[in-house]
Protein backbone atom coordinates (compact mmCIF):
# COMPACT_ATOMS: atom_id res chain seq x y z
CA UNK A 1 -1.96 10.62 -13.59
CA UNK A 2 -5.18 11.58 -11.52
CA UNK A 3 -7.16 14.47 -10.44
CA UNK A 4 -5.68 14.38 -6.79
CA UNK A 5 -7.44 14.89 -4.10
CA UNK A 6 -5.76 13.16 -1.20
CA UNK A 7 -2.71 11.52 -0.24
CA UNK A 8 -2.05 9.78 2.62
CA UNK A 9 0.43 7.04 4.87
CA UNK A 10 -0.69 4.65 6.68
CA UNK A 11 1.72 3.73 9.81
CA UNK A 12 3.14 1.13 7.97
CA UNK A 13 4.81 3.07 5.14
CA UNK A 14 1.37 2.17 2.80
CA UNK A 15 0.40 5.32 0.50
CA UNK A 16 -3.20 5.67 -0.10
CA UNK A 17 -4.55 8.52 -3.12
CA UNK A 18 -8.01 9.31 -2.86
CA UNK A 19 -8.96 10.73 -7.14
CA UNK A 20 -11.26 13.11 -7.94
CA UNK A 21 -13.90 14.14 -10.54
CA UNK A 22 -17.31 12.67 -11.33
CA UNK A 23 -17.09 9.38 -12.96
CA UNK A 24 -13.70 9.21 -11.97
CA UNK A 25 -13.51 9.09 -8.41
CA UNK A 26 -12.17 6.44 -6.08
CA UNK A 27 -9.09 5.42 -4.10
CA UNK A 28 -6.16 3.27 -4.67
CA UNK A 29 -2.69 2.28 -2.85
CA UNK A 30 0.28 3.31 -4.30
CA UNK A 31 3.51 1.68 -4.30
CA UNK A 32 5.56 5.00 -3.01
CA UNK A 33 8.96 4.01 -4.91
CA UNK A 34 7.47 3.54 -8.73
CA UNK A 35 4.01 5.63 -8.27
CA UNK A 36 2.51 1.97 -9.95
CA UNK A 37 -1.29 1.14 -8.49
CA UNK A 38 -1.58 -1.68 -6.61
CA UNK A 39 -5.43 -1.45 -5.85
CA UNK A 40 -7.53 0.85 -7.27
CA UNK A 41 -11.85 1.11 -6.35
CA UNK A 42 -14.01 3.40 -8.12
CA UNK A 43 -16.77 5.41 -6.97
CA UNK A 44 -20.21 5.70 -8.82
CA UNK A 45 -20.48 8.06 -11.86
CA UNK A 46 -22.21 10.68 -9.40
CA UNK A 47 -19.57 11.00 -6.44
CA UNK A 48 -16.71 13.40 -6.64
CA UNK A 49 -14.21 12.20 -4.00
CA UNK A 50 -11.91 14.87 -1.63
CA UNK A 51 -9.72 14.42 1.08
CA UNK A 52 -8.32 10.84 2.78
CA UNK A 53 -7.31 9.57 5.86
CA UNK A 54 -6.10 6.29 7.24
CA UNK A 55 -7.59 5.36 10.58
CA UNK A 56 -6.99 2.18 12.65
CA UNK A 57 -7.41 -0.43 9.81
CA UNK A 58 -9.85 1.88 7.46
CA UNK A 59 -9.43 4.70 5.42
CA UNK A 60 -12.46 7.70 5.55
CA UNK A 61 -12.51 9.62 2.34
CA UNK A 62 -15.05 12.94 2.00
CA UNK A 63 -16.74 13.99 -0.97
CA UNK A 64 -17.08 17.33 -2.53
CA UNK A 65 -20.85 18.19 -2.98
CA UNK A 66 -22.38 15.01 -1.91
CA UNK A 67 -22.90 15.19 2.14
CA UNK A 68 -21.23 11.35 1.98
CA UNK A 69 -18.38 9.76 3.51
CA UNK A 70 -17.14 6.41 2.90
CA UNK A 71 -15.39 4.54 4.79
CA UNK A 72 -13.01 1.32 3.10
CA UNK A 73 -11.07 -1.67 4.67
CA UNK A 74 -7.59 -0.48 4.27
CA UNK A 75 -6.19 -4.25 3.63
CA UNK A 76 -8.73 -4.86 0.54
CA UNK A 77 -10.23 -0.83 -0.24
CA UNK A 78 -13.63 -2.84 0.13
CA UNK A 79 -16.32 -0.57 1.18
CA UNK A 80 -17.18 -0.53 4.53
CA UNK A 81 -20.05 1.90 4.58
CA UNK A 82 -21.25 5.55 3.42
CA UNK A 83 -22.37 7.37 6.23
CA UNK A 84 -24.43 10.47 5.11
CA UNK A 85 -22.86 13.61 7.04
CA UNK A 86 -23.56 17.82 7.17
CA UNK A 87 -19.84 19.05 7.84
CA UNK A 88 -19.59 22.11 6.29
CA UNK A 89 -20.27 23.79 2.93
CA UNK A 90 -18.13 21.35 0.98
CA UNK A 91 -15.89 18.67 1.51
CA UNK A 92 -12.21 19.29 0.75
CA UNK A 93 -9.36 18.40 3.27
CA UNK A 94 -9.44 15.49 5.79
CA UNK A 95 -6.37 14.99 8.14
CA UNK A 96 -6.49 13.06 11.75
CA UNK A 97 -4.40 13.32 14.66
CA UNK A 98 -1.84 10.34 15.49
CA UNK A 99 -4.18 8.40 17.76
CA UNK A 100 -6.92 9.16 15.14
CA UNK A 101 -9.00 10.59 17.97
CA UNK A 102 -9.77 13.67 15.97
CA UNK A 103 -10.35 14.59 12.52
CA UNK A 104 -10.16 18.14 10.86
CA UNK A 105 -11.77 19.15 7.62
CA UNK A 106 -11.76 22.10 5.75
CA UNK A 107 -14.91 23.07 3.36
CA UNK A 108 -13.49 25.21 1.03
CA UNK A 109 -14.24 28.21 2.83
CA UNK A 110 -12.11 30.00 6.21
CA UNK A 111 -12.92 27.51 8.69
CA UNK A 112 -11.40 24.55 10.38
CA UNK A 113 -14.04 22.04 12.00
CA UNK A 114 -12.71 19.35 14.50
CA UNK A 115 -14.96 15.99 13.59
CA UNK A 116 -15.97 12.88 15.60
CA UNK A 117 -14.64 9.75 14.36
CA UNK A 118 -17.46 7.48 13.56
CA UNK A 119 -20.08 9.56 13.79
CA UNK A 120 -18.91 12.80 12.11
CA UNK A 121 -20.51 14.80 14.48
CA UNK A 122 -19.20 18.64 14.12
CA UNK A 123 -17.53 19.40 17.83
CA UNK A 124 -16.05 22.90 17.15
CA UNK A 125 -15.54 25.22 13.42
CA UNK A 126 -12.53 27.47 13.70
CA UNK A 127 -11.47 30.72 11.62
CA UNK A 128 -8.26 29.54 9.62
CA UNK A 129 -6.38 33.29 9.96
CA UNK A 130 -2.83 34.74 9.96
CA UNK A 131 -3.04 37.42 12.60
CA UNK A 132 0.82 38.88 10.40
CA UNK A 133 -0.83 39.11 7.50
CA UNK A 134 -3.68 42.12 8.88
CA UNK A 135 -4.86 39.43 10.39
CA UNK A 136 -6.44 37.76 7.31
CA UNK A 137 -8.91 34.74 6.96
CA UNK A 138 -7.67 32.04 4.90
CA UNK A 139 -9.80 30.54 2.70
CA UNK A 140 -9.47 27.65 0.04
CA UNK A 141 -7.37 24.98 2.76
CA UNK A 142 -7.48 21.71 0.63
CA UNK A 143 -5.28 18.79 1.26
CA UNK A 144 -4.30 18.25 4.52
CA UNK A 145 -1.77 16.78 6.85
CA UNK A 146 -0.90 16.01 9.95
CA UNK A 147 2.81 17.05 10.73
CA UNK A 148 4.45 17.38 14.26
CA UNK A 149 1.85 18.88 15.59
CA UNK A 150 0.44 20.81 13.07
CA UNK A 151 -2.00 20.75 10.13
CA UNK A 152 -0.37 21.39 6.69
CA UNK A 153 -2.39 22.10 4.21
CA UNK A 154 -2.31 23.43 0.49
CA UNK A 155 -4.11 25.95 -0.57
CA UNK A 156 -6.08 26.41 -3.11
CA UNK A 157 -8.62 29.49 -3.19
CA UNK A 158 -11.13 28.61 -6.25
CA UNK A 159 -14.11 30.89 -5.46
CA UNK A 160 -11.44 33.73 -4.82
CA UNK A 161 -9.97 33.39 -8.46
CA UNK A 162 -6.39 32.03 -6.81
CA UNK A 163 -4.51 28.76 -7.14
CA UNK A 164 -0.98 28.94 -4.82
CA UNK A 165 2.02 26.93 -4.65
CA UNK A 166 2.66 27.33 -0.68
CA UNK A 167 1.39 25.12 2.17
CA UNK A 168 0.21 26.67 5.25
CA UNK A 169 1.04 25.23 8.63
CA UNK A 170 -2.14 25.73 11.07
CA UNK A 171 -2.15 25.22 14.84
CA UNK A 172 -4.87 22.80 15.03
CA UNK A 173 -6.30 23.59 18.01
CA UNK A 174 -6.68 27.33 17.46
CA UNK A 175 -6.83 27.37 13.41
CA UNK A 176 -4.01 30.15 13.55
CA UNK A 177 -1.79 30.15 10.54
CA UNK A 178 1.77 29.16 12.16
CA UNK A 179 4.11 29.76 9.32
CA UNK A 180 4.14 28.85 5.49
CA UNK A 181 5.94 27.05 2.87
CA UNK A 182 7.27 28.09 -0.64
CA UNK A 183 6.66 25.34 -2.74
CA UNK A 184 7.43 26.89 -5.80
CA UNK A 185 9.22 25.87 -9.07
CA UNK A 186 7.25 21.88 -8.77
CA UNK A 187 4.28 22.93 -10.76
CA UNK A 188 7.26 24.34 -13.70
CA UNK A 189 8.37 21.20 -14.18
CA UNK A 190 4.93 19.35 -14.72
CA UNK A 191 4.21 18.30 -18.40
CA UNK A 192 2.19 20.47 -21.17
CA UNK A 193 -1.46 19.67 -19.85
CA UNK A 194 -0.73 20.08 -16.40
CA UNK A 195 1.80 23.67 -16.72
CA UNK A 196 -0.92 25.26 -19.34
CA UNK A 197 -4.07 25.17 -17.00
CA UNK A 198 -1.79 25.85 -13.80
CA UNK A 199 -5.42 27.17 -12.11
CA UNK A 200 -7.55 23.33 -12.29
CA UNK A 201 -4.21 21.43 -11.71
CA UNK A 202 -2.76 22.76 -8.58
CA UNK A 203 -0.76 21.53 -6.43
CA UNK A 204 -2.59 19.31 -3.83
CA UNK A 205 -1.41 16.41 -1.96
CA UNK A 206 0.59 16.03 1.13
CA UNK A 207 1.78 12.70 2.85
CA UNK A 208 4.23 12.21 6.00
CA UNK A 209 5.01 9.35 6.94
CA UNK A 210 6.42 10.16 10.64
CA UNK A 211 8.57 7.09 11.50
CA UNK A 212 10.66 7.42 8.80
CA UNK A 213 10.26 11.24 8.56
CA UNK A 214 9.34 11.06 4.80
CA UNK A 215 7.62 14.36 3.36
CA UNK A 216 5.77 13.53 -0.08
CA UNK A 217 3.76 16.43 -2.30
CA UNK A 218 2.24 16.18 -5.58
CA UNK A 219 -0.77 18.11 -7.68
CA UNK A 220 -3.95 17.02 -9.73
CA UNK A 221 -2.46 15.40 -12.61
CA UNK A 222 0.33 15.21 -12.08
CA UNK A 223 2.87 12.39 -13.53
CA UNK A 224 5.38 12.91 -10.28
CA UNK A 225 5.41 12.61 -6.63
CA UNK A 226 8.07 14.45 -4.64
CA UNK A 227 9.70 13.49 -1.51
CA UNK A 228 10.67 16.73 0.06
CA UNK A 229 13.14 17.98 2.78
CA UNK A 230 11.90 21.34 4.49
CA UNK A 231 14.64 24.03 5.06
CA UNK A 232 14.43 27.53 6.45
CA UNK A 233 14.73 28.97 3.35
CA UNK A 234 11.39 27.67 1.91
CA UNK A 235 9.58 28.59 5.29
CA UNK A 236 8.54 32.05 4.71
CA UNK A 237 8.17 34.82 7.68
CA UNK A 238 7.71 37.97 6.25
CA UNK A 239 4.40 38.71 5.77
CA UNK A 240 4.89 40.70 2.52
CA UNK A 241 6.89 38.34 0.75
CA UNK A 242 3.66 36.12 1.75
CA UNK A 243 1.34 38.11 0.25
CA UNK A 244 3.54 38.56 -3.08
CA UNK A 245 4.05 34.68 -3.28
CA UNK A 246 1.41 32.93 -2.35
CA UNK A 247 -1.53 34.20 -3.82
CA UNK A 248 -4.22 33.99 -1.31
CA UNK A 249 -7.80 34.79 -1.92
């Protein structure tokens, strides 16, 4: 188990986990079918890692209050570099789009910023809002994936006092909240440690590996990884059922 921060395919079927908390933080592959480690690199005792992404033959992974992103060979996890960067107030999610052309952070706040590759250069910041639901700003995005077409990403509303079990699916080009997910009834069947501080161990990790069409979602430490199938009935619409399930800040 690990304090999860991001989860990720390569196009090869390869799962990358990028683990959080200070003096605990690193990345590692993961073989998908027994959740063993394969390769694991640590971080120094200061860094608190946050969200990953595979790109080309690297993987970028974002911290949480350090203004640092690293950047590792994908093959090995050696470090390539850490680039100092101002992206927003925090790092938290980190998703790219197929051609890896664009990357999209959140910052634990409402806002969705669009990010240069290489230089992480802030192009554009974007209210994350679902105009059904008043409209209402969306705060807390954390883990994030790209999936046909669209952003996914759990949420997790800390500074609001929330922690919810649904995944929102944002248009990334306009930060609207699309539709969400009920993913309710996982974080029951974590063990003791995990079910008894449901607030710090949330669920938060989201992986699709597009070629094959496999879904994966986990939480901070947890012991399981599920691959998921989405059907209408978990893909809510009405906007007071949303507000009664998914406990937004």
């Amino acid at each position: 188990t690990a304090f999860r921060q991001g989860l990720v395919f390569d196009e090869s079927g390869a799962l990358y986990e990028s683990d959080g908390l200070f003096g605990k933080s690193g990345v590692r592959e993961v073989e998908v079918r027994t959740g063993k480690s394969l390769k694991w690199v640590g971080q120094s005792q200061e860094m608190f890692a946050e969200g990953l992404q595979a790109v080309g033959n690297k993987l970028i992974q974002l911290t949480w209050k350090n203004n640092a992103v690293f950047e590792y060979r994908k093959d090995t996890l050696q470090l390539i570099r850490t680039v100092p960067v101002e992206l927003g107030k925090e790092g938290w999610g980190l998703a790219a789009d197929p051609a890896g052309s664009m990357l999209y952070v959140t910052d634990s706040t409402d806002k969705l910023l669009h990010v240069e590759p290489d230089t992480y250069r802030v192009l554009k910041r974007l209210k994350i809002v679902d105009k059904r639901l008043g409209p209402k700003a969306i705060f807390g995005v954390n883990e994030l994936e790209w999936v046909h077409g669209e952003l996914w990403g759990n949420i997790y509303p800390m500074y609001q006092g929330k922690a919810s079990e649904c995944v929102a699916r944002i248009d990334p080009a306009t930060g609207e909240v699309k539709g969400w997910i009920d993913m309710r009834g996982l974080l029951d069947k974590q063990a003791a440690h995990v079910t008894t501080k449901p607030f710090n161990y949330v669920l938060n990790g989201i992986a699709y590996h597009e070629p094959t069409d496999r879904l994966y979602v986990t939480g901070k430490m947890w012991n399981t990884m599920y691959q998921v199938q989405i059907k209408g009935a978990e893909a809510l619409s009405n906007p007071a059922h949303v507000h009664q399930v998914c406990q937004l800040g």
